[in-house]
Protein backbone atom coordinates (compact mmCIF):
# COMPACT_ATOMS: atom_id res chain seq x y z
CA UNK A 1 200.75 -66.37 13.88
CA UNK A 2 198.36 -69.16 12.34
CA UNK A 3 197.53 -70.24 16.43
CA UNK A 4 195.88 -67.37 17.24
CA UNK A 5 193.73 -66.86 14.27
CA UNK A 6 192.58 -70.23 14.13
CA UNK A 7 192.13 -70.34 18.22
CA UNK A 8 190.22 -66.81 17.48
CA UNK A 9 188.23 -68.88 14.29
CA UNK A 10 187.17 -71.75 16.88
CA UNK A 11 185.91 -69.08 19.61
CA UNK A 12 184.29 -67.11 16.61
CA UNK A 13 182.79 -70.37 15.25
CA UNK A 14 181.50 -71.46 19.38
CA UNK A 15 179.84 -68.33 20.45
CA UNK A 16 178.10 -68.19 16.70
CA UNK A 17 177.11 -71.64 17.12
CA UNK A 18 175.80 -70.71 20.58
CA UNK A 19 174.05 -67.50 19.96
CA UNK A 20 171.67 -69.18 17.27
CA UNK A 21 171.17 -72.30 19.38
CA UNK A 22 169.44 -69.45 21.41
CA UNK A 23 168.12 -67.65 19.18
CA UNK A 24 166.11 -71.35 17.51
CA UNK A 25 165.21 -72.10 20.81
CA UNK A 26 163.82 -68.99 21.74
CA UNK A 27 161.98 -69.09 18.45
CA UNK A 28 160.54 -72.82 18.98
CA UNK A 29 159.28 -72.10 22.78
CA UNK A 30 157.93 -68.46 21.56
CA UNK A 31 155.82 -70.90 19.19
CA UNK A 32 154.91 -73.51 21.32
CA UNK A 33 153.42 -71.33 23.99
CA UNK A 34 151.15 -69.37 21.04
CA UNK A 35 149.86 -72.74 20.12
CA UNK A 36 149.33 -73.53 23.96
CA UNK A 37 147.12 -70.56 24.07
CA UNK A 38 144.51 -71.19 21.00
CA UNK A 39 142.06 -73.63 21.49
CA UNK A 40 141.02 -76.89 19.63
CA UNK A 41 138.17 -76.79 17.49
CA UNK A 42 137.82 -80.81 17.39
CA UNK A 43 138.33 -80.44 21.64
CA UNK A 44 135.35 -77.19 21.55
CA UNK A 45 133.29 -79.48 19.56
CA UNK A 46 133.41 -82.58 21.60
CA UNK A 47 133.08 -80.54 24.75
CA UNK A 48 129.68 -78.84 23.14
CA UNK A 49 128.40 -81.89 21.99
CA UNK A 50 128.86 -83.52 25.78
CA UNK A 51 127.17 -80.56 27.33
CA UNK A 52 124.69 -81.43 25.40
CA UNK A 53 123.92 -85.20 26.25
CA UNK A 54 124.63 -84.49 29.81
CA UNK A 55 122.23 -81.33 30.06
CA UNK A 56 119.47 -83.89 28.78
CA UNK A 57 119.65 -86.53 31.56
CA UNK A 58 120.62 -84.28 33.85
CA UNK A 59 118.38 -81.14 33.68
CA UNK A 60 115.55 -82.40 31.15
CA UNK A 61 113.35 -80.12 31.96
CA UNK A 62 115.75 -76.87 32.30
CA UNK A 63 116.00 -74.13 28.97
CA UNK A 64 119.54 -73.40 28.15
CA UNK A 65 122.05 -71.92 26.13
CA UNK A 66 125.14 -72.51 24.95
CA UNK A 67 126.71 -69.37 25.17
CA UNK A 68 130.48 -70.18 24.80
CA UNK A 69 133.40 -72.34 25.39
CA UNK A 70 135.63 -71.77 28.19
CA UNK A 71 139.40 -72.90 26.97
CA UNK A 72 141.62 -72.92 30.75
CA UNK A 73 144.82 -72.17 28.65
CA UNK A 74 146.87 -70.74 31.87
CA UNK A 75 145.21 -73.90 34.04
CA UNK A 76 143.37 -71.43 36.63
CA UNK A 77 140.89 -74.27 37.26
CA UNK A 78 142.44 -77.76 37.31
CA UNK A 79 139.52 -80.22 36.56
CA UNK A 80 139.28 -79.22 32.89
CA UNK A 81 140.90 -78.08 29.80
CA UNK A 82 137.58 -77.31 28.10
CA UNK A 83 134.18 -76.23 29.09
CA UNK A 84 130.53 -75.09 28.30
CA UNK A 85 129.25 -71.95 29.79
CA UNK A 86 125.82 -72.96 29.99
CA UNK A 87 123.05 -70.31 30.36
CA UNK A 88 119.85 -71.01 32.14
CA UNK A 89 117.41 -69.06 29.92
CA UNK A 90 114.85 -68.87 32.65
CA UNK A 91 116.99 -67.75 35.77
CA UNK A 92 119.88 -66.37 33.71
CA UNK A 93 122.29 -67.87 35.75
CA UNK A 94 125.16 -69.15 34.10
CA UNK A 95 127.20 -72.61 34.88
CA UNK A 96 129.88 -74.36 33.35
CA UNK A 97 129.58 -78.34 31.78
CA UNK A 98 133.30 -80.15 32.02
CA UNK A 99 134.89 -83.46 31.64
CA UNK A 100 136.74 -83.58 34.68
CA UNK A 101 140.50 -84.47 33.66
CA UNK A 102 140.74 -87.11 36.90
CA UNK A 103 137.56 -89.14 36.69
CA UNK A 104 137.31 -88.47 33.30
CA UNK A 105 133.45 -87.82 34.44
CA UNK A 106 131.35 -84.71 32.83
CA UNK A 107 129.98 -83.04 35.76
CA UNK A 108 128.66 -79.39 36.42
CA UNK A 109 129.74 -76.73 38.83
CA UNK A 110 126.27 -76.03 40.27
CA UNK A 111 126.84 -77.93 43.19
CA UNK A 112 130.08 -75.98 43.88
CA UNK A 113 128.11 -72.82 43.50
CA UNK A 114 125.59 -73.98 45.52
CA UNK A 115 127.85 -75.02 48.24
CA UNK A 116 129.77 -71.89 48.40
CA UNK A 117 126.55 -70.08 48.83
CA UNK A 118 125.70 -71.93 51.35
CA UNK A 119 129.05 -71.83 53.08
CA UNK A 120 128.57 -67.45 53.09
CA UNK A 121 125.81 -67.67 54.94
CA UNK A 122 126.96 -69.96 57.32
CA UNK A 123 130.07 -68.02 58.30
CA UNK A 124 128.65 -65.60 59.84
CA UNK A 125 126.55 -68.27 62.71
CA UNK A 126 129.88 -70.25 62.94
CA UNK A 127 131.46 -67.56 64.20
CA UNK A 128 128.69 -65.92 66.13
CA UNK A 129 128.73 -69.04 68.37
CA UNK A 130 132.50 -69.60 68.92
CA UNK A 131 132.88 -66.19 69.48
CA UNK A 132 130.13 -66.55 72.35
CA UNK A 133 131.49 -70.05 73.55
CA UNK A 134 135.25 -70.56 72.97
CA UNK A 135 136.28 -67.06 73.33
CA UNK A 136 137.38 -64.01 70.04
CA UNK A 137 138.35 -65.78 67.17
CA UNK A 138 141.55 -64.78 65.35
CA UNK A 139 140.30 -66.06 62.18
CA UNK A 140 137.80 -68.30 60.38
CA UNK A 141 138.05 -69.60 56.95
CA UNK A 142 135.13 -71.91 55.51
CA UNK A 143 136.79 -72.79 52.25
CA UNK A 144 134.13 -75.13 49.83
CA UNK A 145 135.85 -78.08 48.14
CA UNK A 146 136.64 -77.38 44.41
CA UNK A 147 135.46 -80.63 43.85
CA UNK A 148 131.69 -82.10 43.27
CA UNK A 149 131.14 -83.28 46.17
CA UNK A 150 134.14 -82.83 48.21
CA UNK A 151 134.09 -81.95 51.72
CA UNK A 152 134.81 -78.22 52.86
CA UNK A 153 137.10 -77.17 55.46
CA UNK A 154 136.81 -75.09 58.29
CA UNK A 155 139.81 -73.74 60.17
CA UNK A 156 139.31 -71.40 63.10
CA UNK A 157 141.73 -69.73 65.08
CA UNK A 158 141.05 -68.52 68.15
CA UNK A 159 142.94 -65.04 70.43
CA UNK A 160 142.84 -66.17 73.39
CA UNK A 161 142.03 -68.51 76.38
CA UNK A 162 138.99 -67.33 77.17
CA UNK A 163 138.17 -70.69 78.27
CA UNK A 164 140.07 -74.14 77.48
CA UNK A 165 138.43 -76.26 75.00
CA UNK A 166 137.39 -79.82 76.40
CA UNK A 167 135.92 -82.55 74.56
CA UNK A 168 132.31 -82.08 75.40
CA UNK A 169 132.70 -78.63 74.51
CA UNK A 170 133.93 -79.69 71.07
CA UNK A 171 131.64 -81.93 70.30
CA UNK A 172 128.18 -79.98 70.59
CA UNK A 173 130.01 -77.47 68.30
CA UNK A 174 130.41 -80.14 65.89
CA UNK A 175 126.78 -81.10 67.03
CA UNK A 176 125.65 -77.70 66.06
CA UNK A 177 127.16 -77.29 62.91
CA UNK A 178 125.36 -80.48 61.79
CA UNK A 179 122.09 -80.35 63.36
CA UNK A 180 121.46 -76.87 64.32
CA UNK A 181 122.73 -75.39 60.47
CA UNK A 182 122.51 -78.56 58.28
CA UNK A 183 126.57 -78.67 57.48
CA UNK A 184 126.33 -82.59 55.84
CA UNK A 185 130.20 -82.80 55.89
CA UNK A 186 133.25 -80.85 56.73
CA UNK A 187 137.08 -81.13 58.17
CA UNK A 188 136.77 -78.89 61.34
CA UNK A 189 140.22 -77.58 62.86
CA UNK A 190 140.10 -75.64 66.03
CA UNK A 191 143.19 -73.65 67.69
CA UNK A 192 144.24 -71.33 69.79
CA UNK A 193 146.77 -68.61 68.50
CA UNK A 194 150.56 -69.41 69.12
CA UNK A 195 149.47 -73.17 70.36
CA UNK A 196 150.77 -76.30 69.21
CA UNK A 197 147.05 -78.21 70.20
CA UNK A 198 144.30 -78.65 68.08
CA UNK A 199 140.93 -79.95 67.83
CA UNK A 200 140.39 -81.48 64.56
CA UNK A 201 137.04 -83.98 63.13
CA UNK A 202 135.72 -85.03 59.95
CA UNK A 203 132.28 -85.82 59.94
């Protein structure tokens, strides 16, 4: 008779000891991930206070204001964990001042801005002549680095066969993108739906 009670005591005992193991844990990580989400003051200040000293060698001249700062609690952008959202008083654009988490660098996004502006309006010539040249294009995607400075990428994939891609041909695309609409740099990929070969150049 004792046996089973105490066997029944120890399972008792176990699934107790488990169920508030869960229940603690639960609470802990619950916690933790409320802290993740609200923001340093000592990290908003430091942030500010670079904004500032970088907005004065780098834009001396420009009017600004501080309107905010950006915390990246769920890590949608990658180079920072805190930001300034800078407003240009005079164009009322807004931009953001970072330290960037890998070069530990403070940088700005205008150039990112600028180059994905840039990058719209050159879509539509890129394909205009490849669809006149290589044949109708399955797809193009111009994608701007997320980095200052980085180099974008252009992938284009093409129907049909319309007429086989040589080298010469290649090259006065890549001649045209550079010279003809003043693409600096870029990874260029080039294939043909369904085909293993591709044309690929960084320049």
């Amino acid at each position: 008779m004792n046996r089973p009670q105490k066997t029944w005591y120890k399972i008792v005992v176990i699934v107790t000891g488990i169920f508030l193991f869960v229940v603690v844990g639960t609470f802990w990580l619950l916690g933790e991930f409320k802290e993740s989400l609200i923001p340093d003051e000592k990290e908003e200040e430091k942030i500010i206070e670079q904004a500032e000293q970088y907005l004065v060698i780098k834009y001396p001249n420009m009017k600004y204001e501080i309107s905010y700062v950006l915390f990246d609690s769920g890590e949608n952008y990658g180079n920072f964990d805190y930001a300034a959202v800078i407003l240009n008083t005079e164009t009322q654009k807004s931009f953001i001042v970072y330290e960037n988490r890998f070069t530990k660098k403070v940088e700005d996004d205008i150039p990112i801005k600028e180059a994905t502006e840039f990058i719209e309006q050159a879509t539509p010539k890129v394909k205009s002549y490849i669809n006149e040249r290589f044949g109708e294009t399955q797809g193009i995607a111009f994608t701007p680095s997320s980095d200052v400075g980085g180099t974008p990428t252009l992938n284009i994939s093409l129907k049909n066969k319309k007429e086989k891609i040589n080298e010469e041909m290649f090259l006065s695309f890549i001649d045209h993108l550079q010279h003809e609409l003043n693409i600096e740099h870029a990874t260029v990929n080039i294939m043909y739906d369904n085909d293993a070969e591709t044309w690929s150049k960084d320049f």
